[in-house]
C-alpha atoms as a PDB file:
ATOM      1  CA  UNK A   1      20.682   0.878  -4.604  1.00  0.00           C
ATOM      2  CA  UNK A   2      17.370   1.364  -3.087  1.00  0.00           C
ATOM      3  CA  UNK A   3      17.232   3.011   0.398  1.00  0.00           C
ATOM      4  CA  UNK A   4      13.042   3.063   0.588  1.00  0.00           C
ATOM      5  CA  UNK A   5      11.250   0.489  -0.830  1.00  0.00           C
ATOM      6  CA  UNK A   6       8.338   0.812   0.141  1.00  0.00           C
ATOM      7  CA  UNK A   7       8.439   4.115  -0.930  1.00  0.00           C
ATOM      8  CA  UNK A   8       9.527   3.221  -4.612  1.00  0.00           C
ATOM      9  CA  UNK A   9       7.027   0.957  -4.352  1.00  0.00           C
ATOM     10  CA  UNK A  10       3.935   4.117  -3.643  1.00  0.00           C
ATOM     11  CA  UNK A  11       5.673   6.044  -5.986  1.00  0.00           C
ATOM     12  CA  UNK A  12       5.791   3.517  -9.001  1.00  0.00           C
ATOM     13  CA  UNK A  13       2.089   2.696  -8.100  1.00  0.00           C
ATOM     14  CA  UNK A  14       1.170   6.630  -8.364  1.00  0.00           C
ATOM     15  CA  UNK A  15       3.675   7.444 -11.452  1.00  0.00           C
ATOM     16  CA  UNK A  16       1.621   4.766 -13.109  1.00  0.00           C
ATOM     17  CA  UNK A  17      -1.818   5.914 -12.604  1.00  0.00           C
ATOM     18  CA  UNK A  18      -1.253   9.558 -13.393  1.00  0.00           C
ATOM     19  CA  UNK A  19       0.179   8.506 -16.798  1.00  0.00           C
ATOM     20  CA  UNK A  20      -2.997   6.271 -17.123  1.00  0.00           C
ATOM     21  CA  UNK A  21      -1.044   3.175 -17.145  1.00  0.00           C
ATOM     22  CA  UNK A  22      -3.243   0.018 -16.620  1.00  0.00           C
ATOM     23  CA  UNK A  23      -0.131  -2.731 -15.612  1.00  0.00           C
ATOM     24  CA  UNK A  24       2.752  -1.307 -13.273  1.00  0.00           C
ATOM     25  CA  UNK A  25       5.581  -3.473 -12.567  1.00  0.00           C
ATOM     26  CA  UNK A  26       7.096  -3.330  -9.201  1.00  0.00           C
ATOM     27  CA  UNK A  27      10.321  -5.297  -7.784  1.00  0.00           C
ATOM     28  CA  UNK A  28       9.133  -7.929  -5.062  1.00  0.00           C
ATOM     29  CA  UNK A  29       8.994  -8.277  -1.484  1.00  0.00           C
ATOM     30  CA  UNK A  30       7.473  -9.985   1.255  1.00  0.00           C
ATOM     31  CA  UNK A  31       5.923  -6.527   2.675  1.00  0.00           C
ATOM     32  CA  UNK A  32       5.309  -5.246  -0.980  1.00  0.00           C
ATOM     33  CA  UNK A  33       3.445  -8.384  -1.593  1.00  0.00           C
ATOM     34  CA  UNK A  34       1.584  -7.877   1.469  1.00  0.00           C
ATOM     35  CA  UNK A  35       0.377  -4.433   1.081  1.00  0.00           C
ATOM     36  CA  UNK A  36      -0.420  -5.010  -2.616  1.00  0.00           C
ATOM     37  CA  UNK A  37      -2.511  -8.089  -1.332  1.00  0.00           C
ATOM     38  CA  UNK A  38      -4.264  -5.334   0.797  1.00  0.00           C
ATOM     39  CA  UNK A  39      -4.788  -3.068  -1.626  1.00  0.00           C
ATOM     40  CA  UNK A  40      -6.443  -5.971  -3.909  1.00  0.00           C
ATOM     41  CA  UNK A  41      -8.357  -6.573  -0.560  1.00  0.00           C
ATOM     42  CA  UNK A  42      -9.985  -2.625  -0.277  1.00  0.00           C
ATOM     43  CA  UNK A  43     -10.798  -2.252  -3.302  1.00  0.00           C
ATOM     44  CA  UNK A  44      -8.083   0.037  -4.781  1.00  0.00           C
ATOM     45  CA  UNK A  45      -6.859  -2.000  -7.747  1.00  0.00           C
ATOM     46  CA  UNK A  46      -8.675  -4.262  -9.854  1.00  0.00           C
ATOM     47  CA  UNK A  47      -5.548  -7.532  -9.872  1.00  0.00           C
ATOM     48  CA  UNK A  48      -2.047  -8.177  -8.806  1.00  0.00           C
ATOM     49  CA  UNK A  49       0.226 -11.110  -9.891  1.00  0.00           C
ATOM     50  CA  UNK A  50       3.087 -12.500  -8.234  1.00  0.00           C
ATOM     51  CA  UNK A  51       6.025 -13.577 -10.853  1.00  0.00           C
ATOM     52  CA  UNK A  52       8.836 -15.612  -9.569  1.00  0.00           C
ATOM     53  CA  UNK A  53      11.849 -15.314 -11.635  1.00  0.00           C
ATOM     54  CA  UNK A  54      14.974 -13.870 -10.138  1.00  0.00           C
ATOM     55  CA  UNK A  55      15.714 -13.727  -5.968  1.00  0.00           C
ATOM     56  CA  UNK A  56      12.987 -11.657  -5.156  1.00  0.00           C
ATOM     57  CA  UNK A  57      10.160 -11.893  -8.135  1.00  0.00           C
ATOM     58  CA  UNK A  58       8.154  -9.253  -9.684  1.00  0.00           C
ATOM     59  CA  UNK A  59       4.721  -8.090  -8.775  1.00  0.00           C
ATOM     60  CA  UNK A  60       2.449  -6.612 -11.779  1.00  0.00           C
ATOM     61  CA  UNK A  61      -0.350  -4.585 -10.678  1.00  0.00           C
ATOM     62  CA  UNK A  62      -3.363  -3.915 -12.841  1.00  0.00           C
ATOM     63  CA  UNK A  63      -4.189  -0.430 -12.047  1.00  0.00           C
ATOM     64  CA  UNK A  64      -7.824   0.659 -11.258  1.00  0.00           C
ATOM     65  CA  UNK A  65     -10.082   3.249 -13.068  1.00  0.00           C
ATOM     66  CA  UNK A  66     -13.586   4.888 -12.804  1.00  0.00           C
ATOM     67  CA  UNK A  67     -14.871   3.423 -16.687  1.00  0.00           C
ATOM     68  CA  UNK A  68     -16.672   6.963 -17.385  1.00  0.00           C
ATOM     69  CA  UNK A  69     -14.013   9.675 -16.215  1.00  0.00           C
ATOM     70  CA  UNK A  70     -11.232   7.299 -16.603  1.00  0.00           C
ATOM     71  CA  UNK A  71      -9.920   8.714 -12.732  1.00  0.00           C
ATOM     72  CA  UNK A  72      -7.928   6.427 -10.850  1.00  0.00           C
ATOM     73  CA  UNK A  73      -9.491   4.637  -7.748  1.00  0.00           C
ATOM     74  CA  UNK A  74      -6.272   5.782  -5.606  1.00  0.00           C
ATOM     75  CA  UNK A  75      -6.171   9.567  -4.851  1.00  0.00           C
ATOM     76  CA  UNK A  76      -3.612   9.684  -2.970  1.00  0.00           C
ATOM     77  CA  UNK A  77      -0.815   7.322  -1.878  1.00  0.00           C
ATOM     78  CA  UNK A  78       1.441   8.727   1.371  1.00  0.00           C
ATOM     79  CA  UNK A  79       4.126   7.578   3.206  1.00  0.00           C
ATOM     80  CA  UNK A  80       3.777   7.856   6.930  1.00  0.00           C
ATOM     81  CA  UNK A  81       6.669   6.629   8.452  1.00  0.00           C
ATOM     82  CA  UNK A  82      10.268   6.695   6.618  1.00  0.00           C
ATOM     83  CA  UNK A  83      13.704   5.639   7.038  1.00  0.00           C
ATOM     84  CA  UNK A  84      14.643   8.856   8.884  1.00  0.00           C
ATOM     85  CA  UNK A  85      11.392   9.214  11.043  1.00  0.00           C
ATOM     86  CA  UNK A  86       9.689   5.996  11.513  1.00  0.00           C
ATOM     87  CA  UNK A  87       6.139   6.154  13.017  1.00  0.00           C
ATOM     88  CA  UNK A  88       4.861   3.927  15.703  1.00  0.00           C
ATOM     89  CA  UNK A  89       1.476   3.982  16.534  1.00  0.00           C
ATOM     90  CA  UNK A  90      -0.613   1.685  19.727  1.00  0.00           C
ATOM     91  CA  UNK A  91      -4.033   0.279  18.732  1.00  0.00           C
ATOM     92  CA  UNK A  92      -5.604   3.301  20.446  1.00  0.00           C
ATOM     93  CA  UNK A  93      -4.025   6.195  18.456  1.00  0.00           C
ATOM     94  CA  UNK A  94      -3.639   4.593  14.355  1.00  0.00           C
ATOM     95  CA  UNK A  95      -4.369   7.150  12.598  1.00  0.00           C
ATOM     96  CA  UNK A  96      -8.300   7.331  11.224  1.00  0.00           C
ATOM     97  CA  UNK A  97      -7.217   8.452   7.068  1.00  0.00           C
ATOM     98  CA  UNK A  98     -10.312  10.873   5.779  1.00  0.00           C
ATOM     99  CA  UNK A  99     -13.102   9.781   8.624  1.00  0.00           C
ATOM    100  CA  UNK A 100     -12.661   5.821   8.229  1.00  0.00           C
ATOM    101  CA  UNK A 101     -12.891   7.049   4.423  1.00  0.00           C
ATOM    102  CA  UNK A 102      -9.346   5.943   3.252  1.00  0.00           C
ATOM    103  CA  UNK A 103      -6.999   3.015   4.866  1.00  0.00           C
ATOM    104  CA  UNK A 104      -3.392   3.352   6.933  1.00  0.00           C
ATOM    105  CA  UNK A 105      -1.284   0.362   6.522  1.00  0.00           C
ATOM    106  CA  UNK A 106       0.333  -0.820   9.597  1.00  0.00           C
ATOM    107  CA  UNK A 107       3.086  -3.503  10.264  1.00  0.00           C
ATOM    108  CA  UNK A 108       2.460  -4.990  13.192  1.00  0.00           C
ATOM    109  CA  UNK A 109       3.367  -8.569  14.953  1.00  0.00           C
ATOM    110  CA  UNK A 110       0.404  -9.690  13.420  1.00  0.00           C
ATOM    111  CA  UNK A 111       1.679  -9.066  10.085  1.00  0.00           C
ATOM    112  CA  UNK A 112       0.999  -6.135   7.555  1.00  0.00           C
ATOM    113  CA  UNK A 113      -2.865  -4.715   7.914  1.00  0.00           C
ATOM    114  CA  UNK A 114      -5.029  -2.481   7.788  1.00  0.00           C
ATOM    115  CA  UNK A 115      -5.413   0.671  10.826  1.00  0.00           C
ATOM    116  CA  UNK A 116      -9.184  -1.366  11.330  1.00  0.00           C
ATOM    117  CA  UNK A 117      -7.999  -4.904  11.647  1.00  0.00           C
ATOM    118  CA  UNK A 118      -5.254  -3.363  13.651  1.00  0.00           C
ATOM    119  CA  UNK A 119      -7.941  -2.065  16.157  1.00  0.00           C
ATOM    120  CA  UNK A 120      -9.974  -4.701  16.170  1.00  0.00           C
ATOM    121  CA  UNK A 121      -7.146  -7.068  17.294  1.00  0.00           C
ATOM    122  CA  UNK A 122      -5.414  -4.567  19.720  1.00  0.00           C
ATOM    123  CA  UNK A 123      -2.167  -4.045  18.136  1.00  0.00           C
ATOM    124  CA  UNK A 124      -0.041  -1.090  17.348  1.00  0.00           C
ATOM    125  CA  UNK A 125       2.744  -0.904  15.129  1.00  0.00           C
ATOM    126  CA  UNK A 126       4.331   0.999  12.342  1.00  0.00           C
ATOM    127  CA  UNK A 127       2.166   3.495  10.116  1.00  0.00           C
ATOM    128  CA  UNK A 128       3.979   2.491   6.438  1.00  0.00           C
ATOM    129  CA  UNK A 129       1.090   4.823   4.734  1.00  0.00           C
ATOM    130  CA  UNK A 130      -1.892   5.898   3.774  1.00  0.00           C
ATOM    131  CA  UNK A 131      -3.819   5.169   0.899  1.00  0.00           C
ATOM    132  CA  UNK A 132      -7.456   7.008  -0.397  1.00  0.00           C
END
């Protein structure tokens, strides 16, 4: 039994890439499949794919590199808030990860998004992590 997720789900995602794995499989969920849609979104993985075939489905992520140095495109992958200490944030004080640099993801009532779409519709929420 899994008491994080989410944080299974940052730490298959950065198990994979420091064993230079180019496919990780991760068990499904709706907010899984939302921040991995994000993370398509930015830039820090080259595809994802959505397989349904037991309750919840798989997702397989296709891993990003730099061709040349062969160094992931995802530095670092943190969880902000956690079972034990969740995080709330308003629009006003999301965190800002390396200067605007990197990206928090944030569940809000407007769904799971990014700490700039966050601001730019007004709406606070839970910090899940942050990802340069």
């Amino acid at each position: 039994m899994n008491t994080d997720p989410i944080a299974d789900f940052l730490t298959r995602i950065r198990n994979a890439n420091m064993a230079g794995k180019k496919v990780v499989e991760i068990p499904g969920s709706n907010v899984k499949r939302a921040m991995t849609k994000i993370l398509f979104d930015q830039g820090y993985i080259t595809n994802y794919k959505f397989e349904e075939d037991d309750k919840q489905g798989t997702i397989k992520i296709a891993l990003k590199y730099n061709p040349s140095t062969k160094v992931p495109a995802i530095t670092k992958l943190e969880r902000a808030s956690r079972p034990g200490l969740r995080k709330y944030s308003s629009a006003s004080d999301l965190p800002r990860v390396l200067n605007g640099l990197g990206i928090a993801i944030v569940s809000t009532s407007a769904g799971v998004i990014t700490d700039k779409e966050a601001r730019s519709k007004n709406v606070g929420g839970e910090v899940l992590c942050y990802v340069y």
